[in-house]
N, C-alpha and C. Protein backbone atom coordinates (compact mmCIF):
# COMPACT_ATOMS: atom_id res chain seq x y z
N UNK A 1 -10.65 57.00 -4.11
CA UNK A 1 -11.91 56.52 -3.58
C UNK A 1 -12.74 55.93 -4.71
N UNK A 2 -13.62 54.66 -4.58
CA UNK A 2 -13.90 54.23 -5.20
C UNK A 2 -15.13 54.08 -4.32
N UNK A 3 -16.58 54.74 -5.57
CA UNK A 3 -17.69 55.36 -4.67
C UNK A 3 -18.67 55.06 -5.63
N UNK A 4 -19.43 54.02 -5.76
CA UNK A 4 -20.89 53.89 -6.40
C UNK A 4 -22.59 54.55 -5.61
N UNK A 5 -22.97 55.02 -5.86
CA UNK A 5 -23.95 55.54 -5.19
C UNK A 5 -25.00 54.84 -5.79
N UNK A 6 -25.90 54.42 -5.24
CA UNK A 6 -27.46 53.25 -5.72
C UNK A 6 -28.39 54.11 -5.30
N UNK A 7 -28.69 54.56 -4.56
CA UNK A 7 -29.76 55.65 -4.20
C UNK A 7 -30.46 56.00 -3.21
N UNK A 8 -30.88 57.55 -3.12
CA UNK A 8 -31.06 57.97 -2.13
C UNK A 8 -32.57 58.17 -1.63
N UNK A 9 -32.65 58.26 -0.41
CA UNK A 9 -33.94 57.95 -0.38
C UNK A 9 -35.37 59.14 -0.27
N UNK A 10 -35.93 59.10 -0.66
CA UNK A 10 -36.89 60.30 -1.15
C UNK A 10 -36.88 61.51 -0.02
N UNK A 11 -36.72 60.89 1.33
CA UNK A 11 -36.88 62.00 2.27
C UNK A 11 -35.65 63.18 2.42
N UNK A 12 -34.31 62.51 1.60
CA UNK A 12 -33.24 62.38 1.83
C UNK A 12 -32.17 62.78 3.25
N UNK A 13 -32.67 61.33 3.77
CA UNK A 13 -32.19 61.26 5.07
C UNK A 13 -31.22 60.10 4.62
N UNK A 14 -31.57 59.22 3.73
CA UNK A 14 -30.13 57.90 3.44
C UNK A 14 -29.93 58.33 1.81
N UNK A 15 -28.91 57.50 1.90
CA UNK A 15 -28.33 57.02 0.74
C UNK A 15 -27.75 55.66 0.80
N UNK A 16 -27.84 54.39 -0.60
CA UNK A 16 -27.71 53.63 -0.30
C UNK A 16 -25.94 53.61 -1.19
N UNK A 17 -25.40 53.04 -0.69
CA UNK A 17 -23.59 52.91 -2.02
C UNK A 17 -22.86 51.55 -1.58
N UNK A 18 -22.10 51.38 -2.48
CA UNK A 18 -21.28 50.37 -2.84
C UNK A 18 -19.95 50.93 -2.67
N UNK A 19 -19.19 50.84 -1.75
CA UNK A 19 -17.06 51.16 -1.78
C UNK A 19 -17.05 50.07 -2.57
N UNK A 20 -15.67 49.96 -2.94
CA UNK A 20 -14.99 49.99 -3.55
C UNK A 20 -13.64 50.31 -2.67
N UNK A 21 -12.96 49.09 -2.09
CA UNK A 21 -11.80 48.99 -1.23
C UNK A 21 -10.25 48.13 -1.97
N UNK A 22 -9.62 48.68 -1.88
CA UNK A 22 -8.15 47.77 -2.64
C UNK A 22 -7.49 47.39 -1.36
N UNK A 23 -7.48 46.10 -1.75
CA UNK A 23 -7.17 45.29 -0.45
C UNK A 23 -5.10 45.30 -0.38
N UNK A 24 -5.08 45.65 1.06
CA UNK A 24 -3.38 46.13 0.77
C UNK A 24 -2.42 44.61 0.67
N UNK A 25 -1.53 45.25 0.62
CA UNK A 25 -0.49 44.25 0.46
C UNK A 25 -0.02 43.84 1.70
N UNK A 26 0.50 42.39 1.59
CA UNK A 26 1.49 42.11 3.28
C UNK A 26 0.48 40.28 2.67
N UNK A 27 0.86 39.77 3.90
CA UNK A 27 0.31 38.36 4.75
C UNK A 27 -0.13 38.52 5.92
N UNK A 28 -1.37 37.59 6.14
CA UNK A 28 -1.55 37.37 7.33
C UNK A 28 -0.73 36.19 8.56
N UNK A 29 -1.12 35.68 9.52
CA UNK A 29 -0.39 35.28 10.43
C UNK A 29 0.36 34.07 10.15
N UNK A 30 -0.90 33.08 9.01
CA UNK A 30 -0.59 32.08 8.12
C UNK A 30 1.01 32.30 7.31
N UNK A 31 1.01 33.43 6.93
CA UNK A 31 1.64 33.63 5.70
C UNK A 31 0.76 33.88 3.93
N UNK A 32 -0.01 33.93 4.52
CA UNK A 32 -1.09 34.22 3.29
C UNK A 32 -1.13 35.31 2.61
N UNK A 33 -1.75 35.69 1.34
CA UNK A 33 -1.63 36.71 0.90
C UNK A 33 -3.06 37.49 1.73
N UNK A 34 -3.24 38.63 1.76
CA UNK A 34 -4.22 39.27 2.19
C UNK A 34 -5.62 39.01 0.88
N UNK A 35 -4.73 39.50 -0.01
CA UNK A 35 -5.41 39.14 -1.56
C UNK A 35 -6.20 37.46 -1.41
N UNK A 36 -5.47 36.27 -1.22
CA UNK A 36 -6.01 35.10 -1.22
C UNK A 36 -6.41 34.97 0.13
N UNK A 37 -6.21 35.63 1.28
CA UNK A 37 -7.54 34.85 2.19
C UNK A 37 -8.66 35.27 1.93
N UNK A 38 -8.72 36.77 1.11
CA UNK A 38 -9.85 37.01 1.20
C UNK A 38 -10.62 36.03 -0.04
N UNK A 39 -10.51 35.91 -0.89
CA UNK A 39 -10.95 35.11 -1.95
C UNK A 39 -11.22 33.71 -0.96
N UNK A 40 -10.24 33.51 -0.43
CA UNK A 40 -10.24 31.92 0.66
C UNK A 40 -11.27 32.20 1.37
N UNK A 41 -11.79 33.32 2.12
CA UNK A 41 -12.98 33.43 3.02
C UNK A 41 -14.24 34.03 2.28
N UNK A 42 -14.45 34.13 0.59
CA UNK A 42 -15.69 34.16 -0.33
C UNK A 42 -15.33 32.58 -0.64
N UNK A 43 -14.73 31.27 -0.48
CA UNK A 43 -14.98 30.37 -1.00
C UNK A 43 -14.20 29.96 -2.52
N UNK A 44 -13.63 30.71 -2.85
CA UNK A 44 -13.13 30.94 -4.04
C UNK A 44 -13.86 32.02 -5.19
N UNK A 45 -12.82 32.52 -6.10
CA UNK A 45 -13.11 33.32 -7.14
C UNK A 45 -14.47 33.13 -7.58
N UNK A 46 -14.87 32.26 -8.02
CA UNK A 46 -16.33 32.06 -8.54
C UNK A 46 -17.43 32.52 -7.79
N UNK A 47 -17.41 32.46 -6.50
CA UNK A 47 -18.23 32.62 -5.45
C UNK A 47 -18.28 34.34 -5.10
N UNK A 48 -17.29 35.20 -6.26
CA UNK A 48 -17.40 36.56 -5.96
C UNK A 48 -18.22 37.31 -6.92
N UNK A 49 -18.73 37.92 -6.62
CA UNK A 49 -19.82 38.67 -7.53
C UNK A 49 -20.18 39.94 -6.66
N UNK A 50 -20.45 40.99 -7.39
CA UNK A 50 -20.71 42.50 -7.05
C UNK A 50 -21.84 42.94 -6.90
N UNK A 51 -22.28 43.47 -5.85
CA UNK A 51 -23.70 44.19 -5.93
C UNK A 51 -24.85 45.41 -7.29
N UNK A 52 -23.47 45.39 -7.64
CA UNK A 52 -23.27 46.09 -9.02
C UNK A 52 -23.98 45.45 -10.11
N UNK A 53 -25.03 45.86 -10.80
CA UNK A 53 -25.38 45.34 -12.16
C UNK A 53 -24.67 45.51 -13.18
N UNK A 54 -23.83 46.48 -13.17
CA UNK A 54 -23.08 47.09 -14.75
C UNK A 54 -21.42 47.44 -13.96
N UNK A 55 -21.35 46.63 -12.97
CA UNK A 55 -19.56 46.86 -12.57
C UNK A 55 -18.99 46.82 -13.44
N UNK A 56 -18.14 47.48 -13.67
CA UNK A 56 -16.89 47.39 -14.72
C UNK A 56 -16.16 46.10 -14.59
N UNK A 57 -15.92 45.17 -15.89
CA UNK A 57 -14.87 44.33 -16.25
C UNK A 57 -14.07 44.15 -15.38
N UNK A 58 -13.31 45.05 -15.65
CA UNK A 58 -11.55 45.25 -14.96
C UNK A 58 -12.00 45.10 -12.89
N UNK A 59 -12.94 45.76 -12.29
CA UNK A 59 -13.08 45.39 -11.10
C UNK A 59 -13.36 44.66 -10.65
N UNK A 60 -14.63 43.84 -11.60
CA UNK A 60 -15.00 42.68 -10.55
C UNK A 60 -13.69 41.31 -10.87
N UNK A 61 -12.81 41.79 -11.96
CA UNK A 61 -11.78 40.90 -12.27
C UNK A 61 -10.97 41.02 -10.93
N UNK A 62 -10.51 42.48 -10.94
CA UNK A 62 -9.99 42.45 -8.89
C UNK A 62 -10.76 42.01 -8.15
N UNK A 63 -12.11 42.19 -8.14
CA UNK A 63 -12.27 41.60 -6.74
C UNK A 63 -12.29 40.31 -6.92
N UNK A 64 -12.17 39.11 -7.98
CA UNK A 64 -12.01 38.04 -7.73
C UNK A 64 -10.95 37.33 -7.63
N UNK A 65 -10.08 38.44 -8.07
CA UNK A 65 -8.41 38.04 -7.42
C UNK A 65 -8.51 38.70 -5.91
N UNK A 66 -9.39 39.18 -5.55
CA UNK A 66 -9.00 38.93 -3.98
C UNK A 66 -7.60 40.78 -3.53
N UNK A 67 -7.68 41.37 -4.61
CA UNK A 67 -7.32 42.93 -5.57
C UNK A 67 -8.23 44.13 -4.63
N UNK A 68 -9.81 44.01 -4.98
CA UNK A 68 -9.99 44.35 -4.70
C UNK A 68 -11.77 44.27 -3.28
N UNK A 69 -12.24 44.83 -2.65
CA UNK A 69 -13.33 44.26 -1.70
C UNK A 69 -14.30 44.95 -1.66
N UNK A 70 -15.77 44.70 -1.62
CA UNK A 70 -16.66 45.61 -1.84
C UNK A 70 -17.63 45.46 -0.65
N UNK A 71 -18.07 46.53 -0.24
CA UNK A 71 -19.17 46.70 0.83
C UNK A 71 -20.00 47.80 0.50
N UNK A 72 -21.47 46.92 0.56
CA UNK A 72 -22.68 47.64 0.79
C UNK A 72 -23.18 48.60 1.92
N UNK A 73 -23.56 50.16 1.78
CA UNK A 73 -23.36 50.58 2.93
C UNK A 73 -24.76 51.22 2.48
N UNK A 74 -25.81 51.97 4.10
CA UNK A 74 -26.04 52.61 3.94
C UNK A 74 -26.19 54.02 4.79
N UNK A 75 -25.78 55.03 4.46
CA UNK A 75 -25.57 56.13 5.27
C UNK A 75 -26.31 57.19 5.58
N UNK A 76 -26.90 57.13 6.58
CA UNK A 76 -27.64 58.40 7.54
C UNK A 76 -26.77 59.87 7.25
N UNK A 77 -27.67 60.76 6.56
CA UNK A 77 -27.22 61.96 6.82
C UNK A 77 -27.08 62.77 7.47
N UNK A 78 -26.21 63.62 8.00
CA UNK A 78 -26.88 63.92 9.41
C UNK A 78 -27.50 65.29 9.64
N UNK A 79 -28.39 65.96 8.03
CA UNK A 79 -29.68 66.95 8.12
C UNK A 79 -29.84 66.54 7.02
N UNK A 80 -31.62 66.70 7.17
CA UNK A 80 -32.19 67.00 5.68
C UNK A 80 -31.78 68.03 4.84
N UNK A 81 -31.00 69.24 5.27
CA UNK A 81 -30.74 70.42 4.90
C UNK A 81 -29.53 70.43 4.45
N UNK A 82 -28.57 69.12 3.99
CA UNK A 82 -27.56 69.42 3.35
C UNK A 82 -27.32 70.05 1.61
N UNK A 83 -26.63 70.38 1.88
CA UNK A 83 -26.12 70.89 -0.07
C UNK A 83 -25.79 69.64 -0.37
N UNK A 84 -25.66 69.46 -1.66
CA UNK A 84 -25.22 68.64 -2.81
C UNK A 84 -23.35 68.29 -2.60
N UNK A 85 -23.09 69.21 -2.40
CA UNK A 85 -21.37 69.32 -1.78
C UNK A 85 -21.06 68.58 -0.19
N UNK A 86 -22.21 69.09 0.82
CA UNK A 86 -21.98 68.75 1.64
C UNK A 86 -22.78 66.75 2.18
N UNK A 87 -23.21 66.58 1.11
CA UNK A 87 -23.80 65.16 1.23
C UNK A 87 -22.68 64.68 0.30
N UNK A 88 -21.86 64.81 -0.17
CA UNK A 88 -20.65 63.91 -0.78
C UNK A 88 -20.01 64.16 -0.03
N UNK A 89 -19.70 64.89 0.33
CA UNK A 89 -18.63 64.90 1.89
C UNK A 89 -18.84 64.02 2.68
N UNK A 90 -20.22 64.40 2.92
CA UNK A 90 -20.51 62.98 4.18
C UNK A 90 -20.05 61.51 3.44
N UNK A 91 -20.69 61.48 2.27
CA UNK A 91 -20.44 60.13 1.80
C UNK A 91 -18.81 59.75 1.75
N UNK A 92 -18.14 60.68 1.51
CA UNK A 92 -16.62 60.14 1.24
C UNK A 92 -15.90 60.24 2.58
N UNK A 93 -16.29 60.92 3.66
CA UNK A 93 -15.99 60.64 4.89
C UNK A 93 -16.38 58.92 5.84
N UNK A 94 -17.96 58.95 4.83
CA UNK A 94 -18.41 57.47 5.31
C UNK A 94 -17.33 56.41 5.16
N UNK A 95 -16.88 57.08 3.60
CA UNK A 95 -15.53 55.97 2.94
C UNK A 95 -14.56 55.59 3.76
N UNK A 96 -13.83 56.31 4.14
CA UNK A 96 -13.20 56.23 4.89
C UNK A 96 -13.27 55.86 6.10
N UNK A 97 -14.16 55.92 7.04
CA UNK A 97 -14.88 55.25 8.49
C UNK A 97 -14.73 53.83 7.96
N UNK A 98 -15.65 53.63 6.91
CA UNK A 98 -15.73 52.17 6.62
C UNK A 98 -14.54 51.11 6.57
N UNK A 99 -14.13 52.25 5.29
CA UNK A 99 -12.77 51.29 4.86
C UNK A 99 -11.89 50.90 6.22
N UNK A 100 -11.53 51.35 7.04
CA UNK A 100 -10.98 51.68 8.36
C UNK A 100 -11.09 50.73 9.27
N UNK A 101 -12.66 50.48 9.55
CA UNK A 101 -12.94 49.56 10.34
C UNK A 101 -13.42 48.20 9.82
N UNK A 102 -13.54 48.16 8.20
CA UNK A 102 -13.63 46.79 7.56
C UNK A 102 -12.02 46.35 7.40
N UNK A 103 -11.38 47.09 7.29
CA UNK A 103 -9.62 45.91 7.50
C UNK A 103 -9.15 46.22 9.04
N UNK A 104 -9.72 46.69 9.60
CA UNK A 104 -9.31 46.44 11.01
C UNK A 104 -10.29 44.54 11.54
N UNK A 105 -11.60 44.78 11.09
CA UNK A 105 -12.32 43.64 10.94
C UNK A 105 -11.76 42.66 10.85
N UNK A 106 -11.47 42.78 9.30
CA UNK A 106 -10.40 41.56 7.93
C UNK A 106 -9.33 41.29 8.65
N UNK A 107 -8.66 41.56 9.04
CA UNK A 107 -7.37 41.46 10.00
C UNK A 107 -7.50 40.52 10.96
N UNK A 108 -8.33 40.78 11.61
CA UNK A 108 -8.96 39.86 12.46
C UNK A 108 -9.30 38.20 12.04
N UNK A 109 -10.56 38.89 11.24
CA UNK A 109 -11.36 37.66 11.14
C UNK A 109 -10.13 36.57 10.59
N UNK A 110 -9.41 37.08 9.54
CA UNK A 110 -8.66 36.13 8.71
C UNK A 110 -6.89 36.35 8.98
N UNK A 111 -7.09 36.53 10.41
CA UNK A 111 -5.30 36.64 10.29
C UNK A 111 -4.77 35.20 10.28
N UNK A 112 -5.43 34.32 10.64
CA UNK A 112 -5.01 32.86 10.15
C UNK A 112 -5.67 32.24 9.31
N UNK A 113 -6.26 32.38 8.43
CA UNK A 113 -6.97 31.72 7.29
C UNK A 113 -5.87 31.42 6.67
N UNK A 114 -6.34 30.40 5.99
CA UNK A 114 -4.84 29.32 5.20
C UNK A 114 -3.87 28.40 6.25
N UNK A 115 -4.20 28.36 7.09
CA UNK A 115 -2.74 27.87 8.33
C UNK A 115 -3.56 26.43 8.29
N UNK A 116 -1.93 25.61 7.80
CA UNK A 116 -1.99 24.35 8.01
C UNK A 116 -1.18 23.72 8.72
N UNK A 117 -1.20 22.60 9.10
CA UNK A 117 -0.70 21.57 9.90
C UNK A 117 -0.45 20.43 9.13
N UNK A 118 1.04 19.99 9.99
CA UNK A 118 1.45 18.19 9.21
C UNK A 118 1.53 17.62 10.68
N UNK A 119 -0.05 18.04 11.06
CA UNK A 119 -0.18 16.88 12.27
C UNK A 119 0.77 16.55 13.55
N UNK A 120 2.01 17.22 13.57
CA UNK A 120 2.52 17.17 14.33
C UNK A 120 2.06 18.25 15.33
């Protein structure tokens, strides 16, 4: 799991975080890499950049190979009365919800991104 936390909010009812998703292997319907549609649907490498002020090197280098995918989340706790243990739980359970239903998404949105035609 790959889990940035940005911060929580004074009442502590949210928290705001950044995943950190590794985008799997295969093609989409095109024949595409999963890796390059997604880069193909930011516009290209240049056009990727992290919510992150101080991301590490090495990641935002994946995510502009299209390696790795990042989403801004923010998550409702569900009591003010959690422990310290039990609000990372929630958060790494969030991880997983997310991750889940953002490549069920990705799948979608870009199962033909890249598909060309010779006009026939």
């Amino acid at each position: 799991m790959d889990i940035h936390v940005l911060q929580c909010s004074k009442d502590l009812k949210t928290v705001r975080v950044v995943f950190h998703y590794a985008v799997p292997a295969g093609n989409n319907q095109a024949g595409i890499s999963w890796q390059n549609a997604i880069v193909m649907d930011r516009c290209g490498a240049d056009n990727i950049n992290s919510v992150l002020v101080d991301i590490d090197t090495d990641e935002l280098a994946d995510m502009k190979t299209g390696a790795l995918i990042e989403s801004a989340e923010t998550i409702r706790f569900s009591s003010i009365d959690l422990t310290n243990a039990e609000r990372l739980q929630e958060i790494k359970d969030k991880y997983n919800e997310c991750k889940n239903k953002f490549f069920e998404d990705k799948q979608i949105e870009l199962a033909f991104m890249g598909y060309k035609t010779n006009g026939n």
